[in-house]
Each structure stands twice: as structure tokens, then as C-alpha cells.
C-alpha atoms as a PDB file:
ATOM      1  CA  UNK A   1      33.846  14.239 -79.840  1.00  0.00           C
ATOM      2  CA  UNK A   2      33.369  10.677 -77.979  1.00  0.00           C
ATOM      3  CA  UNK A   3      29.773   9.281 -77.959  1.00  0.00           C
ATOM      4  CA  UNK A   4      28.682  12.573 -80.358  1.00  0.00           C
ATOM      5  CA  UNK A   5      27.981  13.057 -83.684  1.00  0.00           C
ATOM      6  CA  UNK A   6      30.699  14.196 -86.464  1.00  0.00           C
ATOM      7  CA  UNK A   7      30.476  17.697 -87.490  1.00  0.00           C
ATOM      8  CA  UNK A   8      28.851  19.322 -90.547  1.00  0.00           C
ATOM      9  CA  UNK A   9      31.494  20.931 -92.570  1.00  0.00           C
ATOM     10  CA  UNK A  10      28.528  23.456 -94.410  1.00  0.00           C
ATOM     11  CA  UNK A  11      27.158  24.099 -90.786  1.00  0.00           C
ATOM     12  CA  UNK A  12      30.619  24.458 -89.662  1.00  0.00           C
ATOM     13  CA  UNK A  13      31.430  26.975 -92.133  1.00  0.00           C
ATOM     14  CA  UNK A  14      28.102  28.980 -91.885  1.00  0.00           C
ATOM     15  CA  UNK A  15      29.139  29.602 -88.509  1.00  0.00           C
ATOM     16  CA  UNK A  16      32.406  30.813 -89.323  1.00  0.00           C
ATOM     17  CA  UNK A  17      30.996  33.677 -91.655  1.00  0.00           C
ATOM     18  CA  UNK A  18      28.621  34.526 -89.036  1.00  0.00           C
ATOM     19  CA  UNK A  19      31.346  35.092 -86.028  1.00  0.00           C
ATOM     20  CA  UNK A  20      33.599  37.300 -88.502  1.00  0.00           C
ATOM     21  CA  UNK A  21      30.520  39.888 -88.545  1.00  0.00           C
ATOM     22  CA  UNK A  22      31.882  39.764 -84.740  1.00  0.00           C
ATOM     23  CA  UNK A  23      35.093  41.820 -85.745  1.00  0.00           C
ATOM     24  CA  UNK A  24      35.787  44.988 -87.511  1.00  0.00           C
ATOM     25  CA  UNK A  25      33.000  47.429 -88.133  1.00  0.00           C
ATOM     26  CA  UNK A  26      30.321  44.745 -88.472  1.00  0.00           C
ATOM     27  CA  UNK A  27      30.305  44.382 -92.491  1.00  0.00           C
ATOM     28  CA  UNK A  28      31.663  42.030 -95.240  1.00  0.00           C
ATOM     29  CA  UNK A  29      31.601  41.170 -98.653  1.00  0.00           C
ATOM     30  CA  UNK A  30      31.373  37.662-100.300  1.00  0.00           C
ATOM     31  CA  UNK A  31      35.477  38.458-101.910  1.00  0.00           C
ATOM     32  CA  UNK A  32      36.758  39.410 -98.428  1.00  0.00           C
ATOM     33  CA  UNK A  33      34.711  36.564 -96.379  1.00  0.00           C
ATOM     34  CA  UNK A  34      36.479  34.210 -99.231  1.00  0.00           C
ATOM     35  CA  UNK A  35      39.915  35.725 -98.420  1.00  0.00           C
ATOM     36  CA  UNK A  36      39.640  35.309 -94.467  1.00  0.00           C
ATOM     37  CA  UNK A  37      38.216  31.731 -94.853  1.00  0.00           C
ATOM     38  CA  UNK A  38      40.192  30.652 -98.001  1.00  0.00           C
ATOM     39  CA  UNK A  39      36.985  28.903 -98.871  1.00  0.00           C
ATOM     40  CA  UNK A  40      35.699  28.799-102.577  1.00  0.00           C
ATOM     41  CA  UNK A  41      33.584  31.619-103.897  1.00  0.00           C
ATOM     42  CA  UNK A  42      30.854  29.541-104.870  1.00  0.00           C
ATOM     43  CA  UNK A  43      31.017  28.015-101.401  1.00  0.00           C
ATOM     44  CA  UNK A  44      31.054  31.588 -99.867  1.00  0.00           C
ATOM     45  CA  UNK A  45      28.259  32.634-102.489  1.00  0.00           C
ATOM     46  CA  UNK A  46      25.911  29.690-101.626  1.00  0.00           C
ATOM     47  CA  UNK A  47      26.093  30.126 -98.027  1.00  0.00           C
ATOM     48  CA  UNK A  48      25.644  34.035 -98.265  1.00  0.00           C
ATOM     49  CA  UNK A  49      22.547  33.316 -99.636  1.00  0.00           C
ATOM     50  CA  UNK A  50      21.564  31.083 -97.561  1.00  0.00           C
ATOM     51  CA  UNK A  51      22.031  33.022 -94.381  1.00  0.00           C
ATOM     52  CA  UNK A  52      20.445  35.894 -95.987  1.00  0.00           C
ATOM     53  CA  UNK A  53      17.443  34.067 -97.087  1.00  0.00           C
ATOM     54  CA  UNK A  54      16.686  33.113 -93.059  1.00  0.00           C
ATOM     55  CA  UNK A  55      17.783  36.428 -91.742  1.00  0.00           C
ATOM     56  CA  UNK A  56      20.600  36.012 -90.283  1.00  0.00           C
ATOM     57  CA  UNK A  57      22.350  38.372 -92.682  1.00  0.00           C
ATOM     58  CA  UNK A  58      21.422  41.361 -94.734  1.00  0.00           C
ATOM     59  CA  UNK A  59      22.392  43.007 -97.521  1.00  0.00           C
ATOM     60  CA  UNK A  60      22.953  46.887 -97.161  1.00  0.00           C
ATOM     61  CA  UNK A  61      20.557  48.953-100.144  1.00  0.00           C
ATOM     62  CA  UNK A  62      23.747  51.961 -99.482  1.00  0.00           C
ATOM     63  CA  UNK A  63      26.768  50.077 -99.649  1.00  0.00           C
ATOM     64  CA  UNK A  64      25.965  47.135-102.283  1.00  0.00           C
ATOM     65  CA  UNK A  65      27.624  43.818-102.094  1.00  0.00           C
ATOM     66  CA  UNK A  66      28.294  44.015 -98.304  1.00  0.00           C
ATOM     67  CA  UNK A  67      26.016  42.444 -95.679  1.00  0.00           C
ATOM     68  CA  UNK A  68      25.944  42.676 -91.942  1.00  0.00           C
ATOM     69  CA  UNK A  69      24.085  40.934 -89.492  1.00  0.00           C
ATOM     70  CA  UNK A  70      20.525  40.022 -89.617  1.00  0.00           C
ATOM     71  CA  UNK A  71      17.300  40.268 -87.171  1.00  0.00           C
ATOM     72  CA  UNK A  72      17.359  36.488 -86.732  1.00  0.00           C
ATOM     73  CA  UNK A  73      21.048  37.290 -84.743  1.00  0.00           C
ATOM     74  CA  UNK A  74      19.901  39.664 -83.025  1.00  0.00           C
ATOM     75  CA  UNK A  75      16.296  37.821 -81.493  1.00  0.00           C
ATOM     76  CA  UNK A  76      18.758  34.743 -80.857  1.00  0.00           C
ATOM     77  CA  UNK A  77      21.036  36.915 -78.839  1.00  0.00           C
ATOM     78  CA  UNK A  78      17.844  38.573 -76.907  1.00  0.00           C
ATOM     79  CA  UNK A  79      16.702  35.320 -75.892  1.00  0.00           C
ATOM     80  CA  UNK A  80      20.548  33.926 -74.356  1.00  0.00           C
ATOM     81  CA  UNK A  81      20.282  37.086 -72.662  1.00  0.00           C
ATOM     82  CA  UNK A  82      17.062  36.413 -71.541  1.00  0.00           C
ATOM     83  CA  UNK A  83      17.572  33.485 -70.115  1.00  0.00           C
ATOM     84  CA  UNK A  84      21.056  34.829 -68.195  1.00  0.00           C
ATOM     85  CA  UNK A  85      21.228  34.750 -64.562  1.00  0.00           C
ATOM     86  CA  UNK A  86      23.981  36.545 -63.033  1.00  0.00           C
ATOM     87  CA  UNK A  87      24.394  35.004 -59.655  1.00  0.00           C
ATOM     88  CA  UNK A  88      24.292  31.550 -61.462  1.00  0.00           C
ATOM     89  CA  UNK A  89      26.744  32.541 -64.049  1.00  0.00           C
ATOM     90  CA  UNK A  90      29.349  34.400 -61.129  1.00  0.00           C
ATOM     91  CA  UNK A  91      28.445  30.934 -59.298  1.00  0.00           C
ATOM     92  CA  UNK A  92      29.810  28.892 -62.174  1.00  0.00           C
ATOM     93  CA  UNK A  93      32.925  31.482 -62.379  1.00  0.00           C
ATOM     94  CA  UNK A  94      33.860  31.655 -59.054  1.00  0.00           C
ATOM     95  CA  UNK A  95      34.092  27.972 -58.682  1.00  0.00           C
ATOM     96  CA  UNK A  96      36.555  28.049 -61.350  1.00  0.00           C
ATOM     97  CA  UNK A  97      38.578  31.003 -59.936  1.00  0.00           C
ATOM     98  CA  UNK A  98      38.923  28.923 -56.708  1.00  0.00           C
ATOM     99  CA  UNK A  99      39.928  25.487 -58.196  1.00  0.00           C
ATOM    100  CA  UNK A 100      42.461  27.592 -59.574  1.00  0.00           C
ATOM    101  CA  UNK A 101      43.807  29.352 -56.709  1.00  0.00           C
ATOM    102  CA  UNK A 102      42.403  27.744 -53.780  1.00  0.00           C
ATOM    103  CA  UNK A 103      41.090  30.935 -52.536  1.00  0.00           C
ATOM    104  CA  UNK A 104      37.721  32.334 -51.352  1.00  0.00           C
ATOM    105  CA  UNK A 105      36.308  33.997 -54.414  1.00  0.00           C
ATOM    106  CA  UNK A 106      32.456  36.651 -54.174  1.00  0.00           C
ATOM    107  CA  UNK A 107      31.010  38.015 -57.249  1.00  0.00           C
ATOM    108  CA  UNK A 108      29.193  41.065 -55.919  1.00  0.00           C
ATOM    109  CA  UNK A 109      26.844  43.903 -57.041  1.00  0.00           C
ATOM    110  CA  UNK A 110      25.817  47.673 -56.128  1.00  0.00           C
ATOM    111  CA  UNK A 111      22.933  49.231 -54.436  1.00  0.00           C
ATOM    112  CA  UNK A 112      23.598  52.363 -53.234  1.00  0.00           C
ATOM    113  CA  UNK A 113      26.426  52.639 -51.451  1.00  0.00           C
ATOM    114  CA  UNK A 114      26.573  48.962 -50.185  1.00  0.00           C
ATOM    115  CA  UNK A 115      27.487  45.881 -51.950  1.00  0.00           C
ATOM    116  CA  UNK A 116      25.655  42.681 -51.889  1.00  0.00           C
ATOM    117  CA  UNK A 117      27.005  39.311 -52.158  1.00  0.00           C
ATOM    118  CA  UNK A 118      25.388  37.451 -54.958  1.00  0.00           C
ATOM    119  CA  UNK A 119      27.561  34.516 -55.315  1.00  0.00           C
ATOM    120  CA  UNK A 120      30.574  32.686 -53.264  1.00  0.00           C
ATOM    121  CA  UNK A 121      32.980  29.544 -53.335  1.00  0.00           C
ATOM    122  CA  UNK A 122      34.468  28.760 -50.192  1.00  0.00           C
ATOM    123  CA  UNK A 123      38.865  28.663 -49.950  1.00  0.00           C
ATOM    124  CA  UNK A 124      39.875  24.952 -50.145  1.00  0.00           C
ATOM    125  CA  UNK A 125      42.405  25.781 -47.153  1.00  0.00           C
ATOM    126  CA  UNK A 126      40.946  25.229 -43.530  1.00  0.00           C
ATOM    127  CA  UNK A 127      42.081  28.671 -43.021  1.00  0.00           C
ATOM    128  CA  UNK A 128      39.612  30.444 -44.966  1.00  0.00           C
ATOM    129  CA  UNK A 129      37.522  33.758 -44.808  1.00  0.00           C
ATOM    130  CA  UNK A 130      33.940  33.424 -43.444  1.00  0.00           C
ATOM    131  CA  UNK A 131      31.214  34.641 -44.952  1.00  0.00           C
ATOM    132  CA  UNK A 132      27.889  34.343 -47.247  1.00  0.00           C
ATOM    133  CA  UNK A 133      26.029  35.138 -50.285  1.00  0.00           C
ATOM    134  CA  UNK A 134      23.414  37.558 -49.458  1.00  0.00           C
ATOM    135  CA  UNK A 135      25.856  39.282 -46.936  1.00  0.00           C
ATOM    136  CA  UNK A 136      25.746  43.302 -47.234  1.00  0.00           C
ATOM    137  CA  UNK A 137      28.590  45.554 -46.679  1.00  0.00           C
ATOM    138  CA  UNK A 138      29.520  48.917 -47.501  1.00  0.00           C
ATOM    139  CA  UNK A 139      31.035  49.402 -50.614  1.00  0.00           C
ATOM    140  CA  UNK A 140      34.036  51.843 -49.881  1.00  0.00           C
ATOM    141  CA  UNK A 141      35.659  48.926 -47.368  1.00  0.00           C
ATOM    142  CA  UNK A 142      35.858  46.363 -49.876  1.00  0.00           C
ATOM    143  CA  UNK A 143      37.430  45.605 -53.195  1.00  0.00           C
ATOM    144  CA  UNK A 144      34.829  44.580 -54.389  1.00  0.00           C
ATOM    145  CA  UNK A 145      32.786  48.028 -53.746  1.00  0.00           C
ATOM    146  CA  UNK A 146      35.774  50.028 -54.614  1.00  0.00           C
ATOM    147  CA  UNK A 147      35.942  48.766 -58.231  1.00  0.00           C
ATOM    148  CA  UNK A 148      31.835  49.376 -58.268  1.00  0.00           C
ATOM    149  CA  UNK A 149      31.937  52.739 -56.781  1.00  0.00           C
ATOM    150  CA  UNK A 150      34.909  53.209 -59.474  1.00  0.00           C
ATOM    151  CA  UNK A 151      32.918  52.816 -62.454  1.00  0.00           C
ATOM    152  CA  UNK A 152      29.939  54.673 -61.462  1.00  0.00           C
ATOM    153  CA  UNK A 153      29.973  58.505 -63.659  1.00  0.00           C
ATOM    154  CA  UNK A 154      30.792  61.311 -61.487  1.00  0.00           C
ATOM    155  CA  UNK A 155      27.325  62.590 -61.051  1.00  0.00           C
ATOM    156  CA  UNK A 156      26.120  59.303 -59.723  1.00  0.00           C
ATOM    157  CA  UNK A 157      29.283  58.528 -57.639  1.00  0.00           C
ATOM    158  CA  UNK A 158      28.903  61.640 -55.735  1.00  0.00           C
ATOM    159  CA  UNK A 159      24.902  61.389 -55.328  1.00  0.00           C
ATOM    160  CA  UNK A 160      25.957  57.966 -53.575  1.00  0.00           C
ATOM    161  CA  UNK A 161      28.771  58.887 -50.990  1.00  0.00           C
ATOM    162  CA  UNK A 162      28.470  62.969 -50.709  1.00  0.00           C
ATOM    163  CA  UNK A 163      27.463  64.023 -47.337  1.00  0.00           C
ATOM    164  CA  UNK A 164      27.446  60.235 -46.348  1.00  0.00           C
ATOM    165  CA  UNK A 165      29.433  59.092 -42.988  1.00  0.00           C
ATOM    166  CA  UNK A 166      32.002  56.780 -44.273  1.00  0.00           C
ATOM    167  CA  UNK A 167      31.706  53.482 -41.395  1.00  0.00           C
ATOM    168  CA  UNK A 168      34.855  51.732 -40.497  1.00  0.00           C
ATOM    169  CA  UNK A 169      34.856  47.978 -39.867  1.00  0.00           C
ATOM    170  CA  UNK A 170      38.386  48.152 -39.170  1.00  0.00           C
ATOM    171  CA  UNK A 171      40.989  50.512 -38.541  1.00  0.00           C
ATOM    172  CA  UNK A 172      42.102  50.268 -42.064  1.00  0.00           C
ATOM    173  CA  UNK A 173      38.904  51.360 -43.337  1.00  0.00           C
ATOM    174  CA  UNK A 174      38.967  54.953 -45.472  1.00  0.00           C
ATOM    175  CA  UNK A 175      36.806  56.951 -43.823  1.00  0.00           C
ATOM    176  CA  UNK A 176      37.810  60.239 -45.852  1.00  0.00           C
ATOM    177  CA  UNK A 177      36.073  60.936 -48.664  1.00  0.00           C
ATOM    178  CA  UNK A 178      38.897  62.718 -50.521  1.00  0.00           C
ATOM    179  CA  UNK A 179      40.891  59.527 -49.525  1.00  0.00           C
ATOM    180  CA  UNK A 180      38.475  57.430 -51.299  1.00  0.00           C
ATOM    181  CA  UNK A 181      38.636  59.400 -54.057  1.00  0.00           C
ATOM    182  CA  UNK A 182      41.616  59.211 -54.625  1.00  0.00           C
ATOM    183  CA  UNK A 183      41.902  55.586 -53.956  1.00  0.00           C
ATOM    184  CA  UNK A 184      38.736  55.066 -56.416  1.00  0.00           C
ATOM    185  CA  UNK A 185      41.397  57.353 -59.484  1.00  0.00           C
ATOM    186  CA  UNK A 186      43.736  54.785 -58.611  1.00  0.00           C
ATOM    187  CA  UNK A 187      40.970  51.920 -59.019  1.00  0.00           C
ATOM    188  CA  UNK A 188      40.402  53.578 -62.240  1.00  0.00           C
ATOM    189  CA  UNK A 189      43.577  53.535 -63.869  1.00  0.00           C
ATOM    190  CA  UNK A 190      44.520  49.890 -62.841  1.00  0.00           C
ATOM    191  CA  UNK A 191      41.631  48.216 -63.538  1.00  0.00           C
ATOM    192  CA  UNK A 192      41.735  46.222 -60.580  1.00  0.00           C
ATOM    193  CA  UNK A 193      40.986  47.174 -56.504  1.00  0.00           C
ATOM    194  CA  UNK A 194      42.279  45.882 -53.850  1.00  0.00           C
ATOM    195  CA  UNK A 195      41.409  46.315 -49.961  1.00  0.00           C
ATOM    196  CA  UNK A 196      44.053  45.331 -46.890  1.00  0.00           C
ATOM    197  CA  UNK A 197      42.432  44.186 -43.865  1.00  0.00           C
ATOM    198  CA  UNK A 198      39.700  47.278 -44.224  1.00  0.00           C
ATOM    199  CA  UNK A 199      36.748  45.031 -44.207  1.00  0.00           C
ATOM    200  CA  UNK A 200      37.953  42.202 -41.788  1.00  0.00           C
ATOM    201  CA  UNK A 201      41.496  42.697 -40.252  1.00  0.00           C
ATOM    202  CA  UNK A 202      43.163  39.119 -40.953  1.00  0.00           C
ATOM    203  CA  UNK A 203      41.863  39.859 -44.414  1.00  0.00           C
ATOM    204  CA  UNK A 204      43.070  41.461 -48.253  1.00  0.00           C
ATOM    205  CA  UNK A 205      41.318  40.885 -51.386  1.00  0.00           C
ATOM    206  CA  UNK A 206      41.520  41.858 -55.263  1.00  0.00           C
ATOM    207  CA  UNK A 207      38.604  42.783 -57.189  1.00  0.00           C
ATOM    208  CA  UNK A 208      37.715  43.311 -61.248  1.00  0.00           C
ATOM    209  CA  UNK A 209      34.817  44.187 -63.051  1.00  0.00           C
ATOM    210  CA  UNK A 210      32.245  42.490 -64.853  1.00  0.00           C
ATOM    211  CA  UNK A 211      30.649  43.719 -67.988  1.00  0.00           C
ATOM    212  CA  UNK A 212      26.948  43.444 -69.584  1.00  0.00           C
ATOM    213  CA  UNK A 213      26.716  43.215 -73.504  1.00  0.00           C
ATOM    214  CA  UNK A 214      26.428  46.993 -73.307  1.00  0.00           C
ATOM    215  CA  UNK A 215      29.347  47.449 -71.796  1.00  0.00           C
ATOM    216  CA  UNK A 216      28.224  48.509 -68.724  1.00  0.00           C
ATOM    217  CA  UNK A 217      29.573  47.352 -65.084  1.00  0.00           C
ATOM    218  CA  UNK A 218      26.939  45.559 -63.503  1.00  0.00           C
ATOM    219  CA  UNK A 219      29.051  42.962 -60.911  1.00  0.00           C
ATOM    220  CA  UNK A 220      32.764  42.807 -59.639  1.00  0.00           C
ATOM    221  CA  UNK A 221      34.584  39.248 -58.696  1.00  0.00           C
ATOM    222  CA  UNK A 222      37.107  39.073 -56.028  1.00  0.00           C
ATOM    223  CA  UNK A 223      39.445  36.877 -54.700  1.00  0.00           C
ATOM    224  CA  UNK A 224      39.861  37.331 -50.709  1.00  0.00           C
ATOM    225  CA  UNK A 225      43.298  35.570 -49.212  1.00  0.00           C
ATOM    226  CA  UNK A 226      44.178  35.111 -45.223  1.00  0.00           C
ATOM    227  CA  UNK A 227      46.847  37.581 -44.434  1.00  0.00           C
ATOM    228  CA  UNK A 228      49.193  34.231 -43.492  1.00  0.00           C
ATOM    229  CA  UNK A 229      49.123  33.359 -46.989  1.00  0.00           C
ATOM    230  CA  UNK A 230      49.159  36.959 -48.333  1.00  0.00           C
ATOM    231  CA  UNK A 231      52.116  38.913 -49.987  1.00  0.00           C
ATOM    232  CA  UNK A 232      52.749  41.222 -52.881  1.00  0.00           C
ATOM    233  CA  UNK A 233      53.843  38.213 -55.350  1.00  0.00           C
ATOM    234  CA  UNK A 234      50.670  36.727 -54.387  1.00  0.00           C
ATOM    235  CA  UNK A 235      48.551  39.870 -55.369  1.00  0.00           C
ATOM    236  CA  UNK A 236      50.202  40.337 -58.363  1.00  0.00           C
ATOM    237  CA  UNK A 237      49.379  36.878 -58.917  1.00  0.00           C
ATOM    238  CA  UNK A 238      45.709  37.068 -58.150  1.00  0.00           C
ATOM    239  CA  UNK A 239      45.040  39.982 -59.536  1.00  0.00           C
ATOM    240  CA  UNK A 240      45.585  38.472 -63.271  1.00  0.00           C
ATOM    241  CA  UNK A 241      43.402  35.397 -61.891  1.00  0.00           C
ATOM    242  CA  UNK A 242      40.803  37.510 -61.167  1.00  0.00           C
ATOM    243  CA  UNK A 243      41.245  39.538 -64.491  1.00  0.00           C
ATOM    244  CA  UNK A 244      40.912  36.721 -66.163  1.00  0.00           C
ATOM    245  CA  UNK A 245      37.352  35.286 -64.173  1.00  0.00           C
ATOM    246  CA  UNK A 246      35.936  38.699 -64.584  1.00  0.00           C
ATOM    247  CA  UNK A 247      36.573  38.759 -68.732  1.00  0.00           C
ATOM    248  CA  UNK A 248      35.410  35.361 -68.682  1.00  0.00           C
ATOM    249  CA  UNK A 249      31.990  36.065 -66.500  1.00  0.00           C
ATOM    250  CA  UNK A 250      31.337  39.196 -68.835  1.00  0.00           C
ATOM    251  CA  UNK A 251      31.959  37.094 -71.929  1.00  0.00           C
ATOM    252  CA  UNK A 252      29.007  34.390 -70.540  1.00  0.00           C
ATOM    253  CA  UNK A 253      26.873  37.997 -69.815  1.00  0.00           C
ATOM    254  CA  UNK A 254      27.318  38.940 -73.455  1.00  0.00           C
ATOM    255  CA  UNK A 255      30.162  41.441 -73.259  1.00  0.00           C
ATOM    256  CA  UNK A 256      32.732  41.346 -76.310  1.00  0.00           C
ATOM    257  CA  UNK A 257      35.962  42.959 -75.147  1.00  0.00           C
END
């Protein structure tokens, strides 16, 4: 708090209410906000009020005595999300993931059955991968695509890679499609992908997914390691890094999970 102002303890504790409306189905009363603040009722009464009064909360006609949240939260939230730009936000992330592990770190997104690039921090090691934001590859050689292609519905998955020539750009690609597919279940049921020299051959990466406020997969983030520094401790290792930068670039886009 050096060189800033102190706090406001009644600001302080408005805020509190307002982010337990953030857990459980969305509803409180004034007795049970008192209980998981331990703050006096009049306190808790006053600020109710208060909230209420400038629409951040509302009371509900069918369940009296509870409130949820108001229209003022919502038009606040609209606007943050408004003003959101994922590239710059998976640019902000990635540079963390790679201060972290030194690595070369993309945050990538889908169109059709390529991904694009949107955002990339360089390894700190001067043996790094090469490449560039904007770049375009196809989706089922990276790990970055697989985890995309992994969370796209059935329907859509198959409109985008049925009847479609799988490239290689190594000899590790999968060029099957019932390979894929299978590879894509095991995507699934991880949560995390991972591709072994199938996009470049000196090359593996891990992958995760990012999440809007809807829930929805809109981006993955990858980590992407020289095979001379690669091993199964390190992808174990990474892939909780990159766990981590994903939850942490879909909590900046909104997403609460």
C-alpha cells in the first residue's frame, strides 16, 4: 500500500457481500451474509440497503428476504468484457508462463481446421523454437489444435475434419482420422494435449484450454520445449504450468471455474 491511499473499511466490506453472490446458487440473506462475514447485523442491514438502493443487488418478490445480484453488476461486467482483448490478455499470460519456465509459450485460436497464433513469448534459452504470432498451422499437428479440435461438439468436429486430407509436417504427424480421434478422447479426458515432434521434429509441446465467461473454449496456451531439454518429468511438469496460465487467462476473460 506504499505511496496509496488507506482502505475504506465500509467500501471494503460492500465488496465482500458482493463477491459471496459469486458462490453457491447466487442468493443470500442479510442472517447468512452476517454469519459468513461475522460482521454486525446492522452493519450487514445498512449496507444491504445500500447496494440495493444503486442496483447492485435485488431483492427477490418469490423468495422474500433473499437478494441476488443486481443490473448495475451485470452492465459493469458487460463493459470489462467489452473492453477485453484476447491476444493482449494471452500476451500478458504467456509472458508469465515463460518467466516461469523459461520456455516458448503461444496462446492460439480455431478457424476451421487450422490454428492461428494470436500471441507468443520467446524461450529465454538460445536454443529456442522459432516461430510467430500470426503463423497458421493445422490444428490436428499441434497441441495446441488438438485441445481446440477436442472441445468442439461432435457435429461440428466432424463438419471440420470429415472427408479432409490430414497433412503431415513431420513423420510424427496423425494423418488417420480414427487416430486422431482417438487421440482427441484422450485430449478429452486429461484436460491437457500434447504433440511430439508432429509439428516440427526437434519439437514437443503441452497445451490447455482457455475459457470465455460462458464457459465456452475460445483459445488454448501451450508451452513448446526443444527435445534436448525435453523428458517425461518435464511434461508432467509443464503441463500443471500450463494448467495453471490457462485458468488464469480464462479468469482475466471472465470465466469462474
Amino acid at each position: 500500500m506504499d505511496g496509496m491511499g488507506r482502505l475504506v473499511p465500509a467500501v471494503t466490506r460492500a465488496f465482500d457481500i458482493l463477491e459471496l453472490f459469486l458462490e453457491g446458487d447466487g442468493t443470500l440473506s442479510a442472517p447468512e451474509v452476517t454469519r459468513k462475514l461475522q460482521l454486525p447485523r446492522t452493519t450487514v442491514h445498512e449496507l444491504l440497503t445500500t447496494l440495493t438502493a444503486r442496483s447492485y443487488l435485488v431483492s427477490i418478490p418469490e423468495q422474500p428476504g433473499r437478494y441476488r445480484l443486481g443490473v448495475r453488476t451485470y452492465q459493469l461486467g458487460s463493459r470489462y468484457a467489452e473492453q477485453l482483448d484476447l491476444a493482449a490478455e494471452g500476451q500478458r499470460v504467456a509472458r508469465e508462463v515463460t518467466e516461469t519456465c523459461g520456455e516458448t509459450v503461444h496462446v492460439a485460436i480455431l478457424e476451421d481446421a487450422d490454428v492461428i497464433y494470436i500471441a507468443k513469448v520467446d524461450s529465454t534459452h538460445a536454443v529456442r523454437m522459432v516461430s510467430a504470432a500470426g503463423r497458421r498451422l493445422p490444428a490436428h499437428c499441434t497441441a495446441v489444435g488438438k485441445m481446440l479440435l477436442a472441445s468442439l461438439p461432435a457435429a461440428e468436429l466432424d463438419a471440420r475434419i470429415a472427408g479432409r486430407e490430414l497433412a503431415a509436417m513431420t513423420p510424427n504427424s496423425l494423418t488417420d482420422p480414427a487416430e486422431l480421434r482417438a487421440a482427441l478422447t484422450a485430449v478429452r479426458e486429461r484436460g491437457v494435449a500434447s504433440e511430439h515432434r508432429e509439428s516440427n521434429p526437434d519439437v514437443s509441446c503441452v497445451a490447455a484450454p482457455v475459457r470465455d465467461s460462458a464457459g465456452r473454449v475460445v483459445a488454448a496456451i501451450s508451452v513448446s520445449v526443444p527435445m534436448i531439454r525435453w523428458s517425461e518429468e518435464r511434461e508432467t511438469e509443464l503441463s500443471g504450468l500450463v494448467v495453471k496460465g490457462a485458468g488464469e487467462l480464462s479468469a482475466r476473460l471472465g470465466h469462474r471455474g
